[in-house]
Protein backbone atom coordinates (compact mmCIF):
# COMPACT_ATOMS: atom_id res chain seq x y z
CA UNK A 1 192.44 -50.11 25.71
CA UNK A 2 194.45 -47.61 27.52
CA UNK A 3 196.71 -47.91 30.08
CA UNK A 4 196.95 -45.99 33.08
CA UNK A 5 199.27 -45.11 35.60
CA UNK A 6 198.36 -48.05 38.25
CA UNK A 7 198.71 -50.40 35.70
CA UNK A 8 202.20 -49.07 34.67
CA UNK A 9 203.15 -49.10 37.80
CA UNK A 10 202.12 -52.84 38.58
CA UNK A 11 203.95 -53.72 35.05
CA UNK A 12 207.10 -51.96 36.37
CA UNK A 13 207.17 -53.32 40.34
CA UNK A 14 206.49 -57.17 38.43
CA UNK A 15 209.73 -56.50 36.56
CA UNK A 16 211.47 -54.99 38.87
CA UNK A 17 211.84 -51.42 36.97
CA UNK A 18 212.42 -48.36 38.39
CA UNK A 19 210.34 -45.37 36.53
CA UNK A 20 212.11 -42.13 35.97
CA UNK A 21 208.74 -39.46 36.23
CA UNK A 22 210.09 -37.94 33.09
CA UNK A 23 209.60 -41.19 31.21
CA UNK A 24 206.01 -42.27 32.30
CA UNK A 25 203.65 -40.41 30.01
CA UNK A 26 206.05 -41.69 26.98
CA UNK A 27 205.59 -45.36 28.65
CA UNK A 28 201.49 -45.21 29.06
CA UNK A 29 201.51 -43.84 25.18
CA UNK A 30 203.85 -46.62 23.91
CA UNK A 31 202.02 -49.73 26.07
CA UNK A 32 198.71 -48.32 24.78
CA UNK A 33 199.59 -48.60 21.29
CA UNK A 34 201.37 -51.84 21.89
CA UNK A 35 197.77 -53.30 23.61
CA UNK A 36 195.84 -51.37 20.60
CA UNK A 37 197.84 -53.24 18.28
CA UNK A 38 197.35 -56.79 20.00
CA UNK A 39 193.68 -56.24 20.01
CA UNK A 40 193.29 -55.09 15.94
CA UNK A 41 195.29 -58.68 15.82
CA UNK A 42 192.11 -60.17 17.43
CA UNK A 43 189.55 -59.00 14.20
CA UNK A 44 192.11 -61.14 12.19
CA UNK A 45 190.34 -64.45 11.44
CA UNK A 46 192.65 -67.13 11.83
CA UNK A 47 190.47 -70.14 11.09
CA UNK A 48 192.18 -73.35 9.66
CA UNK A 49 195.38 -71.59 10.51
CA UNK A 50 198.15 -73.71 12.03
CA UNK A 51 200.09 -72.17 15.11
CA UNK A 52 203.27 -71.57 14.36
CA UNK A 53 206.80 -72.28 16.52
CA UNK A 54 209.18 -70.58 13.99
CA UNK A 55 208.75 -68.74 10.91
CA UNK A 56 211.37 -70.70 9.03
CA UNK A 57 210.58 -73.95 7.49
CA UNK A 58 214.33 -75.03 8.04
CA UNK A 59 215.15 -77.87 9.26
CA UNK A 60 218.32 -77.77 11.63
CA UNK A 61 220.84 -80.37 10.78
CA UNK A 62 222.89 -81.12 13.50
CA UNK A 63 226.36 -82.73 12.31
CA UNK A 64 227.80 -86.00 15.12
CA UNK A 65 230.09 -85.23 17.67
CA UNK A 66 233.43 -86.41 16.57
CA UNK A 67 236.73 -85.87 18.61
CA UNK A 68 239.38 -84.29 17.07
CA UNK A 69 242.93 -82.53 17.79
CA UNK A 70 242.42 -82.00 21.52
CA UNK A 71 244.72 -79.71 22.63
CA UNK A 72 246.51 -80.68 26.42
CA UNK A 73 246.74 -79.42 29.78
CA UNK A 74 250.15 -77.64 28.71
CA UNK A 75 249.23 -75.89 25.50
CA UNK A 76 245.74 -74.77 26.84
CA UNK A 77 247.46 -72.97 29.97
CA UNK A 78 250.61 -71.64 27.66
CA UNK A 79 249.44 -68.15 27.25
CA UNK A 80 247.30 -68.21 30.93
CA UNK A 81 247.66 -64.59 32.82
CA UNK A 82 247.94 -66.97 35.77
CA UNK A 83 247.41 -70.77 36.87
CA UNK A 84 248.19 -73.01 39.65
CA UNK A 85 249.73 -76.16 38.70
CA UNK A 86 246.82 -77.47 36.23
CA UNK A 87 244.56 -75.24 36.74
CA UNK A 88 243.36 -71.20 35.79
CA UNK A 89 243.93 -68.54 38.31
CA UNK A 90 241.08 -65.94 38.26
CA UNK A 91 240.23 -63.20 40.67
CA UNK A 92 237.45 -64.11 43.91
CA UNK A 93 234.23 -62.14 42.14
CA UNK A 94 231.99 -63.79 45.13
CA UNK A 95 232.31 -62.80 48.86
């Protein structure tokens, strides 16, 4: 399957990308192969095979949340660039 330049296009306006003209016929050639590759997947007979969710049969062993050496209000705003009373200081980033 090939794709062509509607279909790029539609890709690109779903995520929200802007195409540079330059870079289009190097985008339809990648996407093809990417589609051309998904489809030889499809000849691969996958009968009596399990899905998979990761590729690692580890298990992940979470350790118990424990409280230690808590550090207080005065030590964690010792080396602050600025604070009010208890609190950090940083600049307004929304209007």
């Amino acid at each position: 399957m090939k794709i062509d330049r509607a279909t790029l296009e539609k890709i690109a306006h779903l995520a929200r990308l802007e195409l540079d003209e330059k870079e289009v016929p190097k985008l339809l050639e990648d996407m093809s192969r990417m589609i051309s590759f998904v489809e030889k997947l499809k000849e691969v007979d996958t009968t009596g095979v399990e899905p998979l969710t990761t590729m690692s049969h580890e298990i992940n062993s979470l350790r118990e949340d424990e409280v230690k050496n808590q550090l207080n209000t005065d030590e964690v705003l010792k080396n602050a660039p600025d604070k009010e009373g208890k609190y950090f200081r940083v600049p307004k980033v929304i209007e």
